[in-house]
N, C-alpha and C. Protein backbone atom coordinates (compact mmCIF):
# COMPACT_ATOMS: atom_id res chain seq x y z
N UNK A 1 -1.85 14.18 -16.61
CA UNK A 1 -1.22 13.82 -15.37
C UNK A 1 -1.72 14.75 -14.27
N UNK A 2 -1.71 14.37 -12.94
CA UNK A 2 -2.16 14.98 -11.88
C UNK A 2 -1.03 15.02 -10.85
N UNK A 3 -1.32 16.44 -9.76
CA UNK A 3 -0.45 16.11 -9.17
C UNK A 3 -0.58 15.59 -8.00
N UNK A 4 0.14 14.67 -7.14
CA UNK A 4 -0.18 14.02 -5.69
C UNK A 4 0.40 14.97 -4.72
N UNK A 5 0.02 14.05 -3.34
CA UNK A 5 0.67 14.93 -2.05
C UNK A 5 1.81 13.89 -1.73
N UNK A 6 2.63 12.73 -2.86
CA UNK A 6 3.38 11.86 -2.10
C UNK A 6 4.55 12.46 -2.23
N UNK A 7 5.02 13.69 -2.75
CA UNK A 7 6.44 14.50 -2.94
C UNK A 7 6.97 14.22 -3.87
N UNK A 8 6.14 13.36 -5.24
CA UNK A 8 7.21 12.81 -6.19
C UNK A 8 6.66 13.22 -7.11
N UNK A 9 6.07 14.39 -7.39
CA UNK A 9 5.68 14.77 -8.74
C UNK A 9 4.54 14.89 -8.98
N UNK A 10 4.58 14.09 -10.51
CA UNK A 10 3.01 13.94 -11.23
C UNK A 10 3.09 12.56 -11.63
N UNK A 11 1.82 12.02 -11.19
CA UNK A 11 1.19 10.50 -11.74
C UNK A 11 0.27 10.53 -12.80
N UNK A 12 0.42 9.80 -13.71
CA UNK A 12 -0.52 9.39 -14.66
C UNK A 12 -1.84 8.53 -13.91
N UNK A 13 -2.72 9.30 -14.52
CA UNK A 13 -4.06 8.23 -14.37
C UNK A 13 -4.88 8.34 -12.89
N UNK A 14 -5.54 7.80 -12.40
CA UNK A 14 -6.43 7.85 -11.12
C UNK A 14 -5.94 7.67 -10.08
N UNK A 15 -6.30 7.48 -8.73
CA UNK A 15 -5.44 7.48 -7.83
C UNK A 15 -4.63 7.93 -6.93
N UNK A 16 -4.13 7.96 -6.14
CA UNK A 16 -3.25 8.67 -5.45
C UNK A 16 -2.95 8.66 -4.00
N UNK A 17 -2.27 9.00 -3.10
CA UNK A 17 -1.92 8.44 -1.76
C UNK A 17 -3.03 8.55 -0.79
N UNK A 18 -3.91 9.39 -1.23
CA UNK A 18 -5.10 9.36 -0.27
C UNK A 18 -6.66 8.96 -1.15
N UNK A 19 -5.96 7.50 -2.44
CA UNK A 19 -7.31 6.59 -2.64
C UNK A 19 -7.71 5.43 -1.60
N UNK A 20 -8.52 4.34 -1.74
CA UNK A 20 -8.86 3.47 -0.66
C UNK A 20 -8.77 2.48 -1.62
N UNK A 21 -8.75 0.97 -0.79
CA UNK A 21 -8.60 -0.46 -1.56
C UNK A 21 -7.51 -0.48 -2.65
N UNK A 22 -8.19 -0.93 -3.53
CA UNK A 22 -7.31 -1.69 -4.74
C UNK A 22 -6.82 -0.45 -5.66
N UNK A 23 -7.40 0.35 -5.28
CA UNK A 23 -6.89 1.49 -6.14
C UNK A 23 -5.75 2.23 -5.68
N UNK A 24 -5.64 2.46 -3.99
CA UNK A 24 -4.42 2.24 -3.54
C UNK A 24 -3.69 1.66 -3.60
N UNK A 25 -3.83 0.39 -3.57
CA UNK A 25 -2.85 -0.43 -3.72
C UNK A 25 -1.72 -0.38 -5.07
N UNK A 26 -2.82 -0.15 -6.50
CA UNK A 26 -2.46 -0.20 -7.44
C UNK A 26 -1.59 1.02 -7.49
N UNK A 27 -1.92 2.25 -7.28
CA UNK A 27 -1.26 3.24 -6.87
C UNK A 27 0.42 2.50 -6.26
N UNK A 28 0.28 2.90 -5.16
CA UNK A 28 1.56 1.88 -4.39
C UNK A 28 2.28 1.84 -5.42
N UNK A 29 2.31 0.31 -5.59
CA UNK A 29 2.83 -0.24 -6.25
C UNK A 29 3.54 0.07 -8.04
N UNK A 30 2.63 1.05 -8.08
CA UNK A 30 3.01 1.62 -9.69
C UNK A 30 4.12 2.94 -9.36
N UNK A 31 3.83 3.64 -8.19
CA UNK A 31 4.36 5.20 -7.87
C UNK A 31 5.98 4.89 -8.35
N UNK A 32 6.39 5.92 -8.68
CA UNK A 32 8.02 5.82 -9.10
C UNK A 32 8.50 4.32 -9.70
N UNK A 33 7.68 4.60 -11.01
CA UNK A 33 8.31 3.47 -11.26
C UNK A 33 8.23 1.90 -11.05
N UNK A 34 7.85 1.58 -9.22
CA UNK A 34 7.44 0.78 -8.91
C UNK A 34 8.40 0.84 -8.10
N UNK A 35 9.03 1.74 -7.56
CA UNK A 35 10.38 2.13 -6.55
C UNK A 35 9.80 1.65 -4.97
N UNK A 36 8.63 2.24 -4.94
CA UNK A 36 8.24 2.24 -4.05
C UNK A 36 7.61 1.03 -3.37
N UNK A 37 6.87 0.35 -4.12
CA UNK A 37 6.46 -1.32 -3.74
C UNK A 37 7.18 -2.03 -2.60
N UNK A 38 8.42 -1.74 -3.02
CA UNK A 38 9.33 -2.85 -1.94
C UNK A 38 10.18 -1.95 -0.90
N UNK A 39 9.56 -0.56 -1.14
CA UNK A 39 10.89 0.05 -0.15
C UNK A 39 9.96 -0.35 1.25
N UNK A 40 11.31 -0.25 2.31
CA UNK A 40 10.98 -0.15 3.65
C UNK A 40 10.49 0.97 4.20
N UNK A 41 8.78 0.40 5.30
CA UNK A 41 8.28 1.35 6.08
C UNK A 41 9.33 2.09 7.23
N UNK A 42 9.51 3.27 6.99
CA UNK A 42 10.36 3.49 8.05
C UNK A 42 10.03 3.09 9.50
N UNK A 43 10.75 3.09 10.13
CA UNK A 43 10.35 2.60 11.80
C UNK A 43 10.21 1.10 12.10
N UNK A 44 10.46 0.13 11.08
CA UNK A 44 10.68 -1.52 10.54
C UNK A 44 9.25 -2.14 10.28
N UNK A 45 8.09 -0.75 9.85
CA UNK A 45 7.05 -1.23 9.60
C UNK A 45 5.42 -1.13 10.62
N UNK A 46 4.77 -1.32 10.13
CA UNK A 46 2.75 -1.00 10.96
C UNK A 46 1.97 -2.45 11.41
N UNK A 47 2.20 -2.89 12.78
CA UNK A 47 1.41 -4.04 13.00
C UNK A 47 0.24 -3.39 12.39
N UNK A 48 0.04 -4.86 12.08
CA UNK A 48 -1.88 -4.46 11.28
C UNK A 48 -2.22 -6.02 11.73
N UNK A 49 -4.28 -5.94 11.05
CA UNK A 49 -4.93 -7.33 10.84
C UNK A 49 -5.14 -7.35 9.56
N UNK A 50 -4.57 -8.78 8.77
CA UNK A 50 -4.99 -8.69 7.40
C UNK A 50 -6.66 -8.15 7.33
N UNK A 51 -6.69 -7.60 6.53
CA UNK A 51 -8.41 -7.14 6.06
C UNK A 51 -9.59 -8.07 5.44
N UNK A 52 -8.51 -9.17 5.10
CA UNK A 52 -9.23 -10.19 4.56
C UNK A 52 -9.54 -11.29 5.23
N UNK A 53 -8.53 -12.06 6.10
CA UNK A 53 -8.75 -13.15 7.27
C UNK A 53 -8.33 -13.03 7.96
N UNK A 54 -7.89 -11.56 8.65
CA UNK A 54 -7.76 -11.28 10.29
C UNK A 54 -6.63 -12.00 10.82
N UNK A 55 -5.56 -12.32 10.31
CA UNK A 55 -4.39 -12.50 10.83
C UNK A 55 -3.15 -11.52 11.43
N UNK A 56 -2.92 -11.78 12.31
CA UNK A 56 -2.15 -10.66 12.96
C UNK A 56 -0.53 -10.50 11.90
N UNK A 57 -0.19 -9.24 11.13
CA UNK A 57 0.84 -9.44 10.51
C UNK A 57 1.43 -7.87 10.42
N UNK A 58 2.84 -7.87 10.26
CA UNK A 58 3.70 -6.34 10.16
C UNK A 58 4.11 -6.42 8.85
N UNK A 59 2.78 -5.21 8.43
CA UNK A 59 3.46 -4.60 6.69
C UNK A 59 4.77 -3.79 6.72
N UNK A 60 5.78 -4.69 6.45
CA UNK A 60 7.12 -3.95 6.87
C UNK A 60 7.74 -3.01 5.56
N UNK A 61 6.95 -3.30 4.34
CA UNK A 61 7.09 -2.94 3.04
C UNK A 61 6.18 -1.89 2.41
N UNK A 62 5.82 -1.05 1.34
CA UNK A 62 4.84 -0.49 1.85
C UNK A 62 3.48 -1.00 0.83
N UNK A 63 3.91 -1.46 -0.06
CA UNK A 63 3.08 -3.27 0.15
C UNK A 63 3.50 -4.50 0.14
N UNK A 64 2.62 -4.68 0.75
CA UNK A 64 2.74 -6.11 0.98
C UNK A 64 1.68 -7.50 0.90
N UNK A 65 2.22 -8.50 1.70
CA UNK A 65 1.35 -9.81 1.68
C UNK A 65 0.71 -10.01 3.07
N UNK A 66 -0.03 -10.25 3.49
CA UNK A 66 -0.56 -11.07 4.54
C UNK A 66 0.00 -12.81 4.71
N UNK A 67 0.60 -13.28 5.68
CA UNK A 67 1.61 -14.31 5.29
C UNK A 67 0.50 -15.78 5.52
N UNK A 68 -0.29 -15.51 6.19
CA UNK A 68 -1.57 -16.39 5.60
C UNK A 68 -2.60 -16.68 4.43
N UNK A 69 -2.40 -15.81 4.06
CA UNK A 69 -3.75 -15.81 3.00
C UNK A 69 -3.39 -15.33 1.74
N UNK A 70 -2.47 -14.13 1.73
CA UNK A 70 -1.70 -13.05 0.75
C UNK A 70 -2.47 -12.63 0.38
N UNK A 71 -3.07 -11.66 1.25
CA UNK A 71 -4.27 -10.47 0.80
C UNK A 71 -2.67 -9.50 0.87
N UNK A 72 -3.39 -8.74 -0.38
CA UNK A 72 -2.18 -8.16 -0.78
C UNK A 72 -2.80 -6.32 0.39
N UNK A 73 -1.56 -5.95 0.75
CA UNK A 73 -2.39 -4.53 1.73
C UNK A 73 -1.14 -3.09 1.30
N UNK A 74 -1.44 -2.03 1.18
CA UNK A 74 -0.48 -0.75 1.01
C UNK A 74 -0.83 -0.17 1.75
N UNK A 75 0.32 0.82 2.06
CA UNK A 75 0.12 2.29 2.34
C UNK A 75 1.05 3.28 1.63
N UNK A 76 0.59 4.50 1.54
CA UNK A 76 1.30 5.26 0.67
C UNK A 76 2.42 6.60 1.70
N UNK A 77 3.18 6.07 1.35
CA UNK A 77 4.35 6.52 2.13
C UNK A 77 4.09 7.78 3.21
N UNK A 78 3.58 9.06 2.18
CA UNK A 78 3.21 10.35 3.13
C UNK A 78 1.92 9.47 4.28
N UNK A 79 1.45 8.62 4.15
CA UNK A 79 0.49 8.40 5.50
C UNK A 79 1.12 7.41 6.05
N UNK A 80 1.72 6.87 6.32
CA UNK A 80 2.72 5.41 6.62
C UNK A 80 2.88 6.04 7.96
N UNK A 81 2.56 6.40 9.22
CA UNK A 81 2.71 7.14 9.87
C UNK A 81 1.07 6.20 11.35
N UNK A 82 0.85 5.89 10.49
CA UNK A 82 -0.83 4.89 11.06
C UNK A 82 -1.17 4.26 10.59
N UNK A 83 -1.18 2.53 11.22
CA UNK A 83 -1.87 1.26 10.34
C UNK A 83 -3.16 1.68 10.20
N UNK A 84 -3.83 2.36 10.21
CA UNK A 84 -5.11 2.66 10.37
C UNK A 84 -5.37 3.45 8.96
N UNK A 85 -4.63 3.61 8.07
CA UNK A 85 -4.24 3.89 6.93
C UNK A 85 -3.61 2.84 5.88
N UNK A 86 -3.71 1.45 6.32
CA UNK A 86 -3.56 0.72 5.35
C UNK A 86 -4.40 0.37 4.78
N UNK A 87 -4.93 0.07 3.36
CA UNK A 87 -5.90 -0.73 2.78
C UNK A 87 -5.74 -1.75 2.16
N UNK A 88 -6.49 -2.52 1.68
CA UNK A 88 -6.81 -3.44 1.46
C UNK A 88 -7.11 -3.85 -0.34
N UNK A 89 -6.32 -4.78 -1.27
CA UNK A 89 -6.69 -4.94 -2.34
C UNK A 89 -7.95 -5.81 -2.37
N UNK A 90 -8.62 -6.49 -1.46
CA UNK A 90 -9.17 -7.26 -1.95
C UNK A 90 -9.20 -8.71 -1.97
N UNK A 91 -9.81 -9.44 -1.80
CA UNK A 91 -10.02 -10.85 -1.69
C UNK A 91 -9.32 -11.41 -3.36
N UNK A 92 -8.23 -12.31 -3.59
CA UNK A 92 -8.42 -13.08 -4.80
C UNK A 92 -7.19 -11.85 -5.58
N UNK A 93 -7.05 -10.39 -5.27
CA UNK A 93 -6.13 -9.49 -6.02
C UNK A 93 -4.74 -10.11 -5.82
N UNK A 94 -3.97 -10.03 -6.69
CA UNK A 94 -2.95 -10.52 -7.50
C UNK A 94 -1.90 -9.48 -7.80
N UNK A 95 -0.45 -9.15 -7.39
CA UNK A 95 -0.17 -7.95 -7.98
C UNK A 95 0.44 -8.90 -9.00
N UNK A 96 0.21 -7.51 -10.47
CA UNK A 96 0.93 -7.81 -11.59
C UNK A 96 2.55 -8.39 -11.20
């Protein structure tokens, strides 16, 4: 196990709040449990452009969907602070 900068310890495996793409994402979504997936961005969330088909949308979660396309997008809480810090899973990614 390694330790992160997201304040919650130690994570198993690769990754971590300052990876990029799908590996973030996967991150995300796994951190605490999976506590974190659905909690709310503080401040009601980061206008962004999906990364995948450029639709204008607010990741209000700290991942989420793109409500056109469902390019799936995260951010990891300690950077949640700048859409410019969201990434991107990927064209066709699927969360478990």
């Amino acid at each position: 196990m390694s330790n992160c900068a997201c304040g919650g310890g130690h994570h198993a495996g690769g990754g971590g709040p300052f990876s990029e793409g799908r590996e973030l994402v996967d991150f995300v979504a796994q951190a605490h449990g999976g506590a974190k997936r659905n909690a709310p961005i503080p401040g009601g969330g980061l206008a962004t452009s999906c990364q995948g088909c450029g639709a204008p949308f607010t990741l209000t979660t700290f991942v989420g969907s793109c409500p056109e396309c469902q390019g799936v997008h995260a951010v990891a809480p300690p950077r949640s602070d700048d859409a410019a810090n969201i990434q991107f899973a990927g064209l066709g990614y699927r969360l478990p």
